[in-house]
C-alpha atoms as a PDB file:
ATOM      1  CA  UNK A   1     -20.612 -12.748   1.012  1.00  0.00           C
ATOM      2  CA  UNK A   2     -20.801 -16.069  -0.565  1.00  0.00           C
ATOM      3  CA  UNK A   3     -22.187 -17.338   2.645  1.00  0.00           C
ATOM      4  CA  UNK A   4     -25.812 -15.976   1.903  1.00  0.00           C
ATOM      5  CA  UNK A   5     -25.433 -18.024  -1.645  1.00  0.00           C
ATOM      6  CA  UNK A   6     -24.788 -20.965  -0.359  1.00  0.00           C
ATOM      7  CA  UNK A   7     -20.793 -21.314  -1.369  1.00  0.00           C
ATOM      8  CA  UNK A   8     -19.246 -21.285   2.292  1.00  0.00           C
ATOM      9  CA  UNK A   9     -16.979 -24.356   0.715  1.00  0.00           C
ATOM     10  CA  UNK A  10     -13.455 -24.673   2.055  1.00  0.00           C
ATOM     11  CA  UNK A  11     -12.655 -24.586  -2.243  1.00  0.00           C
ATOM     12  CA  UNK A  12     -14.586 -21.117  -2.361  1.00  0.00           C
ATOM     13  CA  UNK A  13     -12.734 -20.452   0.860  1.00  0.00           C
ATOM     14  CA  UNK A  14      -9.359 -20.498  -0.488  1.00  0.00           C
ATOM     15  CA  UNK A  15     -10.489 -18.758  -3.915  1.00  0.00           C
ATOM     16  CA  UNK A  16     -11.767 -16.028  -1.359  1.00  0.00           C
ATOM     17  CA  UNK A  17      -8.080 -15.625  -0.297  1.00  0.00           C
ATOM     18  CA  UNK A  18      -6.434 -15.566  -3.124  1.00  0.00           C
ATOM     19  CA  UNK A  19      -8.980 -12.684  -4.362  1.00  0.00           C
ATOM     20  CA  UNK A  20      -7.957 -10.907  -0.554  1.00  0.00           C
ATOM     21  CA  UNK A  21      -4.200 -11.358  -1.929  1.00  0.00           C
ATOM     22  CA  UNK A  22      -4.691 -10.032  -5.013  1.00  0.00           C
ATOM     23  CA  UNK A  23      -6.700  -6.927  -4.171  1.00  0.00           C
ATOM     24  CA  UNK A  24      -4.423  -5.776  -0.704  1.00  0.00           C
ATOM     25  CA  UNK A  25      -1.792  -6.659  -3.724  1.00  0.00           C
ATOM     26  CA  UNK A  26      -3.342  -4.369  -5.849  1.00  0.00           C
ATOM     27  CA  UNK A  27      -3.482  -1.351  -3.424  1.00  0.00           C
ATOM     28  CA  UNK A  28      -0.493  -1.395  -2.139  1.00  0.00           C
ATOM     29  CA  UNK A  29       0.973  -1.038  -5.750  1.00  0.00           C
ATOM     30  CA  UNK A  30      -1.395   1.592  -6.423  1.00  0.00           C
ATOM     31  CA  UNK A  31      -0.504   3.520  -3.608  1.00  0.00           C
ATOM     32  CA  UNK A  32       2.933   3.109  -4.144  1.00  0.00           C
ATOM     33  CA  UNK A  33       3.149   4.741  -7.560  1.00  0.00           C
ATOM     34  CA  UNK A  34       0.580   7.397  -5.957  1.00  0.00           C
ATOM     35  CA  UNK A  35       4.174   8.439  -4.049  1.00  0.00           C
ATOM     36  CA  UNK A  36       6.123   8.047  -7.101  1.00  0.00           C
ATOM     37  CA  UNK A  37       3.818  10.299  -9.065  1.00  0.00           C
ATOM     38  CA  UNK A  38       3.909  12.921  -6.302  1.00  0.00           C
ATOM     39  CA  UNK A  39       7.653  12.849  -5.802  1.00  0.00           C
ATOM     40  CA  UNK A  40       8.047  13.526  -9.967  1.00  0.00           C
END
């Protein structure tokens, strides 16, 4: 994505990743309470 604007810098890079970490983060926490909610 940030490719086509021009940003393909290793400091964009690792912002990139971090964003990656947050959202698998993010679903796997959300799908975890999805099983909570169903089990109560």
């Amino acid at each position: 994505m940030w490719e086509s604007l021009g940003f393909a810098s290793p400091q964009m890079r690792g912002i990139d990743e971090r964003a990656e970490q947050f959202i698998s983060r993010f679903r796997a926490e959300m799908e975890f309470q999805e099983k909570i909610a169903r089990l109560l």
